[in-house]
N, C-alpha and C. Protein backbone atom coordinates (compact mmCIF):
# COMPACT_ATOMS: atom_id res chain seq x y z
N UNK A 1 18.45 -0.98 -11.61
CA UNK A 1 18.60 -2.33 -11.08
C UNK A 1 17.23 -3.00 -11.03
N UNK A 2 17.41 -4.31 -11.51
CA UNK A 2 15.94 -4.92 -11.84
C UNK A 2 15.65 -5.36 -10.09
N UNK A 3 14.44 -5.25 -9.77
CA UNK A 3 14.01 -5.90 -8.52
C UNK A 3 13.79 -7.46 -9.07
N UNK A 4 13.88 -8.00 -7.79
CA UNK A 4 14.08 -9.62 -7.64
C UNK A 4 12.80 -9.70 -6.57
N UNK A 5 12.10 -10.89 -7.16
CA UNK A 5 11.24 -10.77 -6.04
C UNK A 5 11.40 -11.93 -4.80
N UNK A 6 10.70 -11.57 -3.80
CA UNK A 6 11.27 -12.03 -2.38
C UNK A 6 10.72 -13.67 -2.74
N UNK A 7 11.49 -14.88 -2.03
CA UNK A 7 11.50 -16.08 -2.25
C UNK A 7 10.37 -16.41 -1.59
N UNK A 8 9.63 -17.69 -2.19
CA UNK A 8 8.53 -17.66 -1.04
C UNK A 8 8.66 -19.56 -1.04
N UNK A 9 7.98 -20.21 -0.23
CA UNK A 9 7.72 -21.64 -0.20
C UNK A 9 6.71 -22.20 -0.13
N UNK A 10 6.69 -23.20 -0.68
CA UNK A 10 5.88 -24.04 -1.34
C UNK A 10 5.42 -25.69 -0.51
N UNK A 11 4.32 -26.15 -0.65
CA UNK A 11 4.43 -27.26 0.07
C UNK A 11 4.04 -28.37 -0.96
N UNK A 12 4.71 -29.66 -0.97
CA UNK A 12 4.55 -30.15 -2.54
C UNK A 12 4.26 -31.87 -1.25
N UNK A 13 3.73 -32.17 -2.58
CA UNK A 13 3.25 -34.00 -2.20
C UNK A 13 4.21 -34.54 -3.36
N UNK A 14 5.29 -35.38 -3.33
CA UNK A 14 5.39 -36.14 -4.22
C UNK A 14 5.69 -37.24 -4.03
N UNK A 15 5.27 -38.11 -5.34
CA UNK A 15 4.91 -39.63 -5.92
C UNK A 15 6.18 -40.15 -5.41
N UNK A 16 7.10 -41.36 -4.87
CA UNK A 16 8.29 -41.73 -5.25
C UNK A 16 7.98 -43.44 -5.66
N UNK A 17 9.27 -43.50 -6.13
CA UNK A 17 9.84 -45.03 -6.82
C UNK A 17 9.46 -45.19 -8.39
N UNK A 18 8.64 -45.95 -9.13
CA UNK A 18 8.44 -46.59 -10.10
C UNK A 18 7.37 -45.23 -10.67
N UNK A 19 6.44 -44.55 -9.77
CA UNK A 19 5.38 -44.15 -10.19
C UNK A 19 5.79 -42.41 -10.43
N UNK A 20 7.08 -42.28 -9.15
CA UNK A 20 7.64 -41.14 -9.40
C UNK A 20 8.61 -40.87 -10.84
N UNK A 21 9.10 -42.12 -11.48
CA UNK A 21 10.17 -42.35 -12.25
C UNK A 21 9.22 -42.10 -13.53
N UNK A 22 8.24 -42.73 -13.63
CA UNK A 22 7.41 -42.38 -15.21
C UNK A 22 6.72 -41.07 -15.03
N UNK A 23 6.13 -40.21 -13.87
CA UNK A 23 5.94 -38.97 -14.21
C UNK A 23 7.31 -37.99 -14.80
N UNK A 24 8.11 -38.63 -13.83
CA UNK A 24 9.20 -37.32 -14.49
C UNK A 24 9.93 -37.86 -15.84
N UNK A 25 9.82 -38.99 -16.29
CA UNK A 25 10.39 -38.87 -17.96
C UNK A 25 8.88 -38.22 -18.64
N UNK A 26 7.95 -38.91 -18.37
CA UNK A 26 6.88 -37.97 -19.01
C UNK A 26 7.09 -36.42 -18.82
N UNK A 27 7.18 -35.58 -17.73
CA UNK A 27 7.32 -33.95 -17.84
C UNK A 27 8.49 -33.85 -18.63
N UNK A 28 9.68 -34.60 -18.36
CA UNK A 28 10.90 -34.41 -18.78
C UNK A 28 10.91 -34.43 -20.74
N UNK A 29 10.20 -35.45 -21.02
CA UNK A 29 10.13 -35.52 -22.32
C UNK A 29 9.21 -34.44 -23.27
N UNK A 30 8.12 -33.86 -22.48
CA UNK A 30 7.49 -32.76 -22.69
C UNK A 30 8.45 -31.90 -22.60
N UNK A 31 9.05 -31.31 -21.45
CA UNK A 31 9.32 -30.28 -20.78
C UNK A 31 10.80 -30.17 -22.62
N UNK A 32 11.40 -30.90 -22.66
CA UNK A 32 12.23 -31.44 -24.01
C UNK A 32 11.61 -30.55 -25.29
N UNK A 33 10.46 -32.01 -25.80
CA UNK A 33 9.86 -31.30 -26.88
C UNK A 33 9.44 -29.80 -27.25
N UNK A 34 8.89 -29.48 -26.02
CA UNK A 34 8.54 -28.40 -25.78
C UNK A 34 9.21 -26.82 -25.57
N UNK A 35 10.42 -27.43 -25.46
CA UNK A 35 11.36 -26.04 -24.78
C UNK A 35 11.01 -25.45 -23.30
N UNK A 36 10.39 -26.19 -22.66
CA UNK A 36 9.76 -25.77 -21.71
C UNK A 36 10.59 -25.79 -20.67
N UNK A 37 10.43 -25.84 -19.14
CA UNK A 37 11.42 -25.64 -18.10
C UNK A 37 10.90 -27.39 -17.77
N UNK A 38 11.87 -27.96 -16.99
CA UNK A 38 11.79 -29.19 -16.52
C UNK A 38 11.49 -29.26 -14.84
N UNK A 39 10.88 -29.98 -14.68
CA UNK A 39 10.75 -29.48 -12.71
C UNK A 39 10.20 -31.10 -12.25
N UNK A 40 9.97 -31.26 -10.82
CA UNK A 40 9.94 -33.01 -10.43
C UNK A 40 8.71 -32.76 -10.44
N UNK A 41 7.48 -34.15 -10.50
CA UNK A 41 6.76 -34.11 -10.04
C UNK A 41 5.93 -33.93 -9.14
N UNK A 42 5.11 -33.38 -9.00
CA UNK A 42 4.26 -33.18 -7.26
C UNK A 42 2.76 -32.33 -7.49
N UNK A 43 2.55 -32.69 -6.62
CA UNK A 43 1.11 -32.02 -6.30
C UNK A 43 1.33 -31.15 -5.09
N UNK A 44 0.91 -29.86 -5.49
CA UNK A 44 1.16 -28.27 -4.51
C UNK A 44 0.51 -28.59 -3.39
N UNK A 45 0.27 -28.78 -2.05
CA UNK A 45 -0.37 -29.00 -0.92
C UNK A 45 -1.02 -27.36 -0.93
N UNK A 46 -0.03 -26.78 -0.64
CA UNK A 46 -0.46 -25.23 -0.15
C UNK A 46 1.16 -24.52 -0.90
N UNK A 47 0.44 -23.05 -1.45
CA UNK A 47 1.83 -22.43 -2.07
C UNK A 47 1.80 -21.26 -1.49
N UNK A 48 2.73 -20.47 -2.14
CA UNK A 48 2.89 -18.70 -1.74
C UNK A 48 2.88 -18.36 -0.24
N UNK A 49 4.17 -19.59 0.24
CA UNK A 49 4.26 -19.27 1.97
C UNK A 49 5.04 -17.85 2.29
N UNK A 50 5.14 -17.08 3.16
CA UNK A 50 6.01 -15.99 3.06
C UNK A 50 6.66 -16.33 4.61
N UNK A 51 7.55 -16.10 4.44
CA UNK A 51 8.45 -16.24 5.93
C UNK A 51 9.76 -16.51 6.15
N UNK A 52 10.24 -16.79 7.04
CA UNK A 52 11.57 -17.58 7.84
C UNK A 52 11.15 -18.39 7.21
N UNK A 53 12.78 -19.45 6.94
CA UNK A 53 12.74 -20.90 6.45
C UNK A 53 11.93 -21.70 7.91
N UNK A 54 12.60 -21.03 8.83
CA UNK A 54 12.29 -22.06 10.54
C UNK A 54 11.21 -21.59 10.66
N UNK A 55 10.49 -20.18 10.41
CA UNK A 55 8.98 -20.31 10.58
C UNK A 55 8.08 -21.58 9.82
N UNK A 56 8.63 -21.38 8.26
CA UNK A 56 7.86 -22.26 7.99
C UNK A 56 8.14 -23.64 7.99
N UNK A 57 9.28 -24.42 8.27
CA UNK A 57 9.84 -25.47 8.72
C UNK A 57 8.84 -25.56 10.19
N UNK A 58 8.59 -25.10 11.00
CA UNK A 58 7.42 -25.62 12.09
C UNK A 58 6.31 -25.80 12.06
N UNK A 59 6.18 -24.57 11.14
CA UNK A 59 4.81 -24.89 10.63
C UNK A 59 4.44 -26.04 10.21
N UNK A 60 5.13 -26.57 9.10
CA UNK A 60 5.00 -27.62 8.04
C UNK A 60 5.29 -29.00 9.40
N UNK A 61 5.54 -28.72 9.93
CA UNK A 61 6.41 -30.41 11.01
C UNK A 61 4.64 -29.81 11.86
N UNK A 62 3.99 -29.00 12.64
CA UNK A 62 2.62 -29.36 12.52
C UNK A 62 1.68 -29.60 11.80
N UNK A 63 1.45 -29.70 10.82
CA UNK A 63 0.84 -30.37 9.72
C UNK A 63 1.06 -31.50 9.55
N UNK A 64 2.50 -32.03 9.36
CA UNK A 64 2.65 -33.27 9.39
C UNK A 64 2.18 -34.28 10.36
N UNK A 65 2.21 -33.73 11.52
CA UNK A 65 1.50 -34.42 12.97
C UNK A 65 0.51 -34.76 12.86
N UNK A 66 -0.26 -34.32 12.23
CA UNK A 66 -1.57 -34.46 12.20
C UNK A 66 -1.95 -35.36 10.82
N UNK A 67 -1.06 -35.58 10.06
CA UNK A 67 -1.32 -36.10 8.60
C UNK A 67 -0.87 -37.83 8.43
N UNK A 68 -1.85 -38.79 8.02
CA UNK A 68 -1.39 -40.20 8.52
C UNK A 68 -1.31 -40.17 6.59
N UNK A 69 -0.38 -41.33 6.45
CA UNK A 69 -0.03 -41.41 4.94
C UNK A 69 -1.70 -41.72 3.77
N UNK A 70 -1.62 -41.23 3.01
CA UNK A 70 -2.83 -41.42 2.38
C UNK A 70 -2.47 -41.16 0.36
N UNK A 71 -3.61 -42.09 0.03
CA UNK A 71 -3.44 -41.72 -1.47
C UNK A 71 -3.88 -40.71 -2.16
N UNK A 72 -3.28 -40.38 -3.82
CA UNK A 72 -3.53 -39.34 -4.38
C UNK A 72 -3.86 -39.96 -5.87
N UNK A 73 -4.79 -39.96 -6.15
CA UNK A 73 -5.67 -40.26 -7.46
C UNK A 73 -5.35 -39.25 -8.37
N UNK A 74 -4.38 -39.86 -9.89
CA UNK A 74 -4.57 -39.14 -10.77
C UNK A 74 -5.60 -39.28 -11.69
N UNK A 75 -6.56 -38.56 -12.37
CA UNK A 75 -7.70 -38.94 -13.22
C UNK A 75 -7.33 -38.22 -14.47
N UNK A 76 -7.76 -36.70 -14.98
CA UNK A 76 -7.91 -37.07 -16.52
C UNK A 76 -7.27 -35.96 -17.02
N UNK A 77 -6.25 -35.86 -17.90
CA UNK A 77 -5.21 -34.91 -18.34
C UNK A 77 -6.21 -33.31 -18.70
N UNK A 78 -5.93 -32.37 -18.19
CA UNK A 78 -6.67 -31.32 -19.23
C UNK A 78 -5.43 -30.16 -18.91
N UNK A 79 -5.91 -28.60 -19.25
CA UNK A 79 -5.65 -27.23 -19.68
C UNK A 79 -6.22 -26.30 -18.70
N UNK A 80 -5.18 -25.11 -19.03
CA UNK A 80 -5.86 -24.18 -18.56
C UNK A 80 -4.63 -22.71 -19.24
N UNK A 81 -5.23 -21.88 -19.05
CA UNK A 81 -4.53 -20.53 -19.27
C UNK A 81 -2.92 -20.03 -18.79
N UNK A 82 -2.98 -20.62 -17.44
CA UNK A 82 -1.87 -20.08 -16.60
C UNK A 82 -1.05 -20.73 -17.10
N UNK A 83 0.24 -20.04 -16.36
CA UNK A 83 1.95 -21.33 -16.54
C UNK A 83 1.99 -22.19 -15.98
N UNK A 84 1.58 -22.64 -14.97
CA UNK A 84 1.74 -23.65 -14.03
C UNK A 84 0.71 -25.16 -14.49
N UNK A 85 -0.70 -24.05 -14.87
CA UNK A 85 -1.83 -25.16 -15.39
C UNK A 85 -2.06 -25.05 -16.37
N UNK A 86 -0.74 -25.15 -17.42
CA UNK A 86 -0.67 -25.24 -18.98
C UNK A 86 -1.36 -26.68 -19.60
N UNK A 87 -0.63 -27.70 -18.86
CA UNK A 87 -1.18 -28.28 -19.14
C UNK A 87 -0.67 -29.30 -17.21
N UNK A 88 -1.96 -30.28 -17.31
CA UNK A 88 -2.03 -31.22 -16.10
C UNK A 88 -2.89 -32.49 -15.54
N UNK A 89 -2.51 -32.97 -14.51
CA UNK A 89 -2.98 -34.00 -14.51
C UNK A 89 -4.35 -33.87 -13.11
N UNK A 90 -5.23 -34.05 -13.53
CA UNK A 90 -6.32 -33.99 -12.47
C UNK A 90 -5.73 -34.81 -10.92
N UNK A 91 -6.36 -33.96 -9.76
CA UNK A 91 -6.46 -34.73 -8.93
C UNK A 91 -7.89 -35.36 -8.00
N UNK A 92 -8.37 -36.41 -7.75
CA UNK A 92 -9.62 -36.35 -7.96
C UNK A 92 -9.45 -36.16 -6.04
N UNK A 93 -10.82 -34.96 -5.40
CA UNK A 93 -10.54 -34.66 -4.47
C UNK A 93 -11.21 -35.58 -2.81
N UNK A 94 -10.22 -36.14 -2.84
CA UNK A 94 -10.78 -37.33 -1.56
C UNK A 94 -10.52 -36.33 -0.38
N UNK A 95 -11.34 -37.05 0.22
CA UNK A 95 -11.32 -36.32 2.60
C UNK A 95 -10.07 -36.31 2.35
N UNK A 96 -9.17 -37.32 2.38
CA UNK A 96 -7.69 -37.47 3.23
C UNK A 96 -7.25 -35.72 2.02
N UNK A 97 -6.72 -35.97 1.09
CA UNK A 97 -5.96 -34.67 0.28
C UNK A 97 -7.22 -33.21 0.90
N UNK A 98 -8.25 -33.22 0.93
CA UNK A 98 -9.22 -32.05 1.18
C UNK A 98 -8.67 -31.55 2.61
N UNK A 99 -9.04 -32.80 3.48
CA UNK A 99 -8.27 -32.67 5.11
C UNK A 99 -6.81 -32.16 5.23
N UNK A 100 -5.77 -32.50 4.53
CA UNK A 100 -4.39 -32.08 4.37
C UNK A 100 -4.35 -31.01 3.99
N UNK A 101 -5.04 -30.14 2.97
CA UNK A 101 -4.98 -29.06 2.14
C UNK A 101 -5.53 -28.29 3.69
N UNK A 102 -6.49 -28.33 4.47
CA UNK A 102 -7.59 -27.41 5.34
C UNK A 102 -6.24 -27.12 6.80
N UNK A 103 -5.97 -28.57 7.07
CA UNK A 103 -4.57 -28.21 8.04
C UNK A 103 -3.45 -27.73 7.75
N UNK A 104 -3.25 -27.82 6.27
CA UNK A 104 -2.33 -26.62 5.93
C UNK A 104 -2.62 -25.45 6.24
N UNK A 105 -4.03 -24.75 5.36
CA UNK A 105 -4.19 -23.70 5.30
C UNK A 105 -4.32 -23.10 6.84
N UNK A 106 -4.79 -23.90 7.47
CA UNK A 106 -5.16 -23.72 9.50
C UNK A 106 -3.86 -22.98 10.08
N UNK A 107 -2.93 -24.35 9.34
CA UNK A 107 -1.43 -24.12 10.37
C UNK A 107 -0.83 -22.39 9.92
N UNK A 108 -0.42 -22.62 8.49
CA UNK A 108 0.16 -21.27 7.79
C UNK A 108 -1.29 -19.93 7.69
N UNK A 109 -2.33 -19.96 8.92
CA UNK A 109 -2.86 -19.23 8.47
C UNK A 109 -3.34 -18.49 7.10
N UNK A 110 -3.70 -18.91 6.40
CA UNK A 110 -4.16 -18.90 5.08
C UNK A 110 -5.02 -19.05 4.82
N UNK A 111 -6.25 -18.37 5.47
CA UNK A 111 -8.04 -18.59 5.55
C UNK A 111 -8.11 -17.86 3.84
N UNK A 112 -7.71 -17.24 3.24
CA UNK A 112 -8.26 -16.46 2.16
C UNK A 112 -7.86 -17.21 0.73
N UNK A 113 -7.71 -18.32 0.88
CA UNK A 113 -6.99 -19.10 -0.24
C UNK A 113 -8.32 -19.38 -1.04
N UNK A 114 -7.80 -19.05 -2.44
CA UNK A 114 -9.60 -19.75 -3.26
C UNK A 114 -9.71 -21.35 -3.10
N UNK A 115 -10.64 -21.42 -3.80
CA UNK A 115 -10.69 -22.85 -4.00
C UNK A 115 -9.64 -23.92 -4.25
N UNK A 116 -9.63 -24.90 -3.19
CA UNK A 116 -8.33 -26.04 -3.67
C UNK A 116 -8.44 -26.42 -5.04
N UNK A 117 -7.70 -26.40 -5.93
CA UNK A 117 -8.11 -27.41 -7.55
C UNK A 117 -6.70 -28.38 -7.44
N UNK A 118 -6.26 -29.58 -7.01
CA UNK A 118 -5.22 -30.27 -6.45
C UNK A 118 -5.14 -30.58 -8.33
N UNK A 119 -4.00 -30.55 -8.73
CA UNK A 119 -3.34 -31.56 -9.91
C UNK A 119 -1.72 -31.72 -9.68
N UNK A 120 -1.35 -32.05 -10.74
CA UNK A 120 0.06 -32.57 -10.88
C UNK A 120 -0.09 -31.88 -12.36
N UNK A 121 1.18 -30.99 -11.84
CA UNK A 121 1.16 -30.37 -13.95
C UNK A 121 2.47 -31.04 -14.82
N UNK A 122 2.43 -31.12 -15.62
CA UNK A 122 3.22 -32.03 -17.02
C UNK A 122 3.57 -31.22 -17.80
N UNK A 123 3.76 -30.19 -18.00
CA UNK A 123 3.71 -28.93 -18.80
C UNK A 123 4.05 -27.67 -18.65
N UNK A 124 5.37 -27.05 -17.91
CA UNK A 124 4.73 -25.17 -18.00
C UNK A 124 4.88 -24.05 -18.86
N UNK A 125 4.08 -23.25 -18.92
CA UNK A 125 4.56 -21.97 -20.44
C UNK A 125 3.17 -21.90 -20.62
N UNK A 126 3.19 -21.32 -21.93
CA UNK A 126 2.10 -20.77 -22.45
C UNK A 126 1.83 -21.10 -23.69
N UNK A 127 0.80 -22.35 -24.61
CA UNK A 127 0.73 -22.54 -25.33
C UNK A 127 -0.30 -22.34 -26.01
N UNK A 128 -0.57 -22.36 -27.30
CA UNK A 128 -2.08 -22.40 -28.04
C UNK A 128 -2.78 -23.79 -27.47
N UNK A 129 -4.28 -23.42 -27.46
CA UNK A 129 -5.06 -24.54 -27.48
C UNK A 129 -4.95 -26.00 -27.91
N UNK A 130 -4.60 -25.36 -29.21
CA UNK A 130 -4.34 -26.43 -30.13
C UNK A 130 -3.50 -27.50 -30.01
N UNK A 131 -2.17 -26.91 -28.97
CA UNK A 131 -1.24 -27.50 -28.85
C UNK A 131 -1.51 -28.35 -27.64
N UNK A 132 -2.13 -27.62 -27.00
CA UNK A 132 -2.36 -28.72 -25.60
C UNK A 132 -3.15 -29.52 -26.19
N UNK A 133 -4.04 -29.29 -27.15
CA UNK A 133 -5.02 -30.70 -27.08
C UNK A 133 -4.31 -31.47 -28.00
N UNK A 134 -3.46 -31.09 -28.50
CA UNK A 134 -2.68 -32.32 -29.67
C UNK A 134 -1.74 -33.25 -28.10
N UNK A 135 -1.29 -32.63 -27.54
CA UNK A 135 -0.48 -33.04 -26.57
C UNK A 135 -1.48 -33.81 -26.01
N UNK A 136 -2.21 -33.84 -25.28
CA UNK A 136 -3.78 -34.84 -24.30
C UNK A 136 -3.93 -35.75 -25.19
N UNK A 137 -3.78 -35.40 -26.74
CA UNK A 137 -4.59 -36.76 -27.48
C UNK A 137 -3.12 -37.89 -27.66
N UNK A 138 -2.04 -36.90 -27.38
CA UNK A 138 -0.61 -38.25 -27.19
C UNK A 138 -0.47 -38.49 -26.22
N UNK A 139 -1.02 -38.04 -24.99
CA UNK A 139 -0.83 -38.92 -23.51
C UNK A 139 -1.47 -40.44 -23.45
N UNK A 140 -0.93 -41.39 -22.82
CA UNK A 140 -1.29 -42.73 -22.64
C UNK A 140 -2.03 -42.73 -21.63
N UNK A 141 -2.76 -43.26 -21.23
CA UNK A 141 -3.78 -43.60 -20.41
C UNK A 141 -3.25 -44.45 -18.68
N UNK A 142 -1.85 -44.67 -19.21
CA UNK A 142 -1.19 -45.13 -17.99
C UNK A 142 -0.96 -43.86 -16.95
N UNK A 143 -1.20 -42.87 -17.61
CA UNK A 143 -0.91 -41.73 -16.76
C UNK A 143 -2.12 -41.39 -15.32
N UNK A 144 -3.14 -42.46 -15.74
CA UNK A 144 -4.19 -42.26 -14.48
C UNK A 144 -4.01 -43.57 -13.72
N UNK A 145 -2.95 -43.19 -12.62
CA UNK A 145 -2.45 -43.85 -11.44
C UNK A 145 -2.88 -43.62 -10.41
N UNK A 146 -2.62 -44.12 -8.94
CA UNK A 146 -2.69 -43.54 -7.52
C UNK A 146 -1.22 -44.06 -7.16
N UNK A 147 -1.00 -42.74 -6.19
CA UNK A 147 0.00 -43.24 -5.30
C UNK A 147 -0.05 -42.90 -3.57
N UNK A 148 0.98 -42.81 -3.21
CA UNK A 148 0.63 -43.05 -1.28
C UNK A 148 1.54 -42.09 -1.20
N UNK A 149 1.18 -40.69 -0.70
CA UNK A 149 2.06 -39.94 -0.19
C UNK A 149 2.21 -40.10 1.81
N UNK A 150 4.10 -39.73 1.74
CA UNK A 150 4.04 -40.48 3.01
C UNK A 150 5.13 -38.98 4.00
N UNK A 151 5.13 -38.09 2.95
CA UNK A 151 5.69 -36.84 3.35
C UNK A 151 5.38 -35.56 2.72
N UNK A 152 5.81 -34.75 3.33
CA UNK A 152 5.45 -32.97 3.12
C UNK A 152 6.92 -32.90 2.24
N UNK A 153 7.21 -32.01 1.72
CA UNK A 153 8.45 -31.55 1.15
C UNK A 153 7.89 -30.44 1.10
N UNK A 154 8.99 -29.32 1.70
CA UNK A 154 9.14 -27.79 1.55
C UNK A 154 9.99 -27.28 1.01
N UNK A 155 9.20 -26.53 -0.14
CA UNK A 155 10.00 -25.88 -1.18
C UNK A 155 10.72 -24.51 -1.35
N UNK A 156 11.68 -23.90 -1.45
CA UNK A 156 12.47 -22.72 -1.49
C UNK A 156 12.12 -22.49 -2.81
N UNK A 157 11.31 -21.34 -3.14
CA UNK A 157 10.89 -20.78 -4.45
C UNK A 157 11.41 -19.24 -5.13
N UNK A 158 12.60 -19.84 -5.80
CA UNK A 158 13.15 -18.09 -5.78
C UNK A 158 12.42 -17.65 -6.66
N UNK A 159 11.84 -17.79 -8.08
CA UNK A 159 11.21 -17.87 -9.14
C UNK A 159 10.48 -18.63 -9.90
N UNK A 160 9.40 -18.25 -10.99
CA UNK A 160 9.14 -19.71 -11.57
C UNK A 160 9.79 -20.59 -12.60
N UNK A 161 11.24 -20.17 -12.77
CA UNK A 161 11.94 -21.13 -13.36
C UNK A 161 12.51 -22.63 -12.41
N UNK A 162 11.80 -23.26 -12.24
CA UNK A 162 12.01 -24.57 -11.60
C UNK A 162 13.61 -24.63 -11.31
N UNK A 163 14.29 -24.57 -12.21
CA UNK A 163 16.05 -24.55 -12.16
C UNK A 163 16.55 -24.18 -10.46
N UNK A 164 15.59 -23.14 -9.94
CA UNK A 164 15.70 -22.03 -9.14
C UNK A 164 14.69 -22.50 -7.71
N UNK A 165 13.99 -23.54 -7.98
CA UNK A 165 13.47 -24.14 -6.78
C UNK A 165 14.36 -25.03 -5.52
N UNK A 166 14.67 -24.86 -4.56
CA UNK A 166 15.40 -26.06 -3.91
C UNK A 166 14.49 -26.85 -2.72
N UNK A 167 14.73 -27.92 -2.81
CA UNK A 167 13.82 -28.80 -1.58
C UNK A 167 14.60 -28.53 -0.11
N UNK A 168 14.05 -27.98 0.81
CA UNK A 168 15.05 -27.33 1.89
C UNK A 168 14.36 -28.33 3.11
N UNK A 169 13.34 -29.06 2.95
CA UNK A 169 13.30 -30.41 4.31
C UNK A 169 12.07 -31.06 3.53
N UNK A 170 12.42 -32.66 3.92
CA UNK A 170 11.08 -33.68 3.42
C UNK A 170 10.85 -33.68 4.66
N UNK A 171 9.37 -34.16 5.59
CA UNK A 171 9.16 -34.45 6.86
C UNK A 171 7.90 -35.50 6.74
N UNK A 172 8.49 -37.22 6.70
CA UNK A 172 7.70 -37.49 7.34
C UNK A 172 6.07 -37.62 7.90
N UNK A 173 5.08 -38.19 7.55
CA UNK A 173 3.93 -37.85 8.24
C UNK A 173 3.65 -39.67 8.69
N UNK A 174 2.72 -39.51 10.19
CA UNK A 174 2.74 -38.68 11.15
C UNK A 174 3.92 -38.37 11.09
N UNK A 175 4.58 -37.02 11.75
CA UNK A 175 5.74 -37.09 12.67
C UNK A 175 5.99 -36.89 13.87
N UNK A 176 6.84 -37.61 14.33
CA UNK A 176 6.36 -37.87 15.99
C UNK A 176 8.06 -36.87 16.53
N UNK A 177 8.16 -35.70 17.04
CA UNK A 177 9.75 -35.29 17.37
C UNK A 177 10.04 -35.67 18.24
N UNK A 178 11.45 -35.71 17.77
CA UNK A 178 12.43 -36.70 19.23
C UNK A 178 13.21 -35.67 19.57
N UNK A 179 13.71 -35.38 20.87
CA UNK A 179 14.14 -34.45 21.60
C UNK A 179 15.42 -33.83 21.01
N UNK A 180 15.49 -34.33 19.93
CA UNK A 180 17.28 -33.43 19.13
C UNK A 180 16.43 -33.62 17.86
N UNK A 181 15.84 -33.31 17.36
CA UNK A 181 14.76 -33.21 16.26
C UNK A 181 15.15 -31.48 15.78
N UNK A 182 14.70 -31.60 14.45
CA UNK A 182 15.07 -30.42 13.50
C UNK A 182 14.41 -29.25 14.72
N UNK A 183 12.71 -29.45 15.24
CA UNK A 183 12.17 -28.80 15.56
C UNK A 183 12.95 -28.28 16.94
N UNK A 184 13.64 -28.96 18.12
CA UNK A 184 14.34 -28.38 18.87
C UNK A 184 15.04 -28.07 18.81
N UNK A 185 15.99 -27.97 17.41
CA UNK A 185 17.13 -27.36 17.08
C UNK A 185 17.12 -26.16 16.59
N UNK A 186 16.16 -26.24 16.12
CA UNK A 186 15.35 -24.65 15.58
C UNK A 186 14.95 -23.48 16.69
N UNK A 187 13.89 -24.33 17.30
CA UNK A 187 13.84 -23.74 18.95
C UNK A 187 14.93 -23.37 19.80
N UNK A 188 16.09 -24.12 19.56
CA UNK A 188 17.48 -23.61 20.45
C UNK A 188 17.95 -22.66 19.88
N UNK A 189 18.18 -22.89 18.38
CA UNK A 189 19.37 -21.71 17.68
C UNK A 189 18.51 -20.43 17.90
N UNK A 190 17.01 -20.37 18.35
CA UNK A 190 16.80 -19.02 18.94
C UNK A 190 16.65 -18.34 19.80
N UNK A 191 17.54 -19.06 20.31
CA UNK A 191 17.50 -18.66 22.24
C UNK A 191 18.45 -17.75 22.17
C-alpha cells in the first residue's frame, strides 16, 4: 500500500477582480500549452503548516488582526529549478508583505523558515531552460501589475497536484471577531 502523505496548509494572498481574471487565463493558458496542472493565482504568505484545520484557522484569524490591507508589486518574470518556481512572477519585497510574512511566521511558530523569496508562479513541472526562456520572451509586459490584498486564504494541501488543494476559510484583514465568529465557534465545539 502506497503511503499518502499527511495534508498540510498553506497561506496564500490572492489578487481578485479584473487583475485576478488575467493572471488566471495567463496560468490557465500556460498551464494548457504546457500540459501542466492548472491552480488560481496567489502569492504563498507562509506554507508547510502542520496541524488541526481549527489550530490553524486561529492561528491565521491572529495574523489577520494584526494585518491592515496593503499592496503586492509584481516585477519581472524569471525561473528556477523547482515545481512550484518553474517558472514566476517576482514579488518586489515591501515592509507591509516582509511585516505579514514575519507575523506569520511569529503566529505559526516557524522561526526556522529560510529566506522569504515572495512570487506568484505561472507555471508548474519541470522544464528545460530553454523552454522557460522561450516562454519569458512570450510574456507581455502587462504582467507587471500591483494589487491590494485585503485577505488571508487558508489552504488544505493534500498534494502538489493543485486539483487536490481546497480553500477551507478566506479571513478578512484587519479582523475584528464578533462574539458568534468562526473563532468562538471553534473555541465552543471544544469544550
Amino acid at each position: 500500500m502506497k503511503h499518502q502523505p499527511d495534508p498540510y496548509f498553506n497561506i496564500f494572498l490572492i489578487p481578485c477582480g479584473m487583475i485576478y481574471e488575467h493572471l488566471a487565463t495567463t496560468i490557465a493558458d500556460l498551464s494548457k500549452a504546457y500540459h501542466a496542472p492548472n491552480f488560481v493565482p496567489h502569492v504563498t504568505l507562509l506554507g508547510n503548516l502542520y496541524g488541526s484545520e481549527d489550530e490553524i484557522t486561529l492561528q491565521a484569524l491572529s495574523v489577520a488582526r494584526q494585518l491592515k490591507p496593503f499592496n503586492i508589486q509584481l516585477t519581472h518574470p524569471d525561473y528556477e529549478e523547482g515545481y512550484s518556481r518553474c517558472l514566476f512572477l517576482r514579488v518586489r519585497k515591501t515592509p507591509a508583505i516582509l511585516k505579514a510574512h514575519a507575523l506569520a511566521k511569529r503566529a505559526f511558530s516557524q522561526h526556522e523558515i529560510p529566506l522569504y523569496r515572495p512570487h506568484l508562479s505561472l507555471l508548474y513541472g519541470f522544464f528545460l531552460v530553454e523552454v522557460k526562456e522561450q516562454i519569458i520572451a512570450g510574456l507581455t509586459e502587462n504582467l507587471k501589475m500591483m494589487f491590494k490584498v485585503t485577505t488571508l486564504n487558508v489552504m488544505r494541501i493534500e498534494d502538489k497536484n493543485p486539483e487536490n488543494w481546497s480553500k477551507i476559510l478566506t479571513i478578512p484583514f484587519p479582523f475584528i471577531g464578533k462574539p458568534f465568529s468562526l473563532e468562538s465557534r471553534i473555541q465552543h465545539k471544544r469544550r
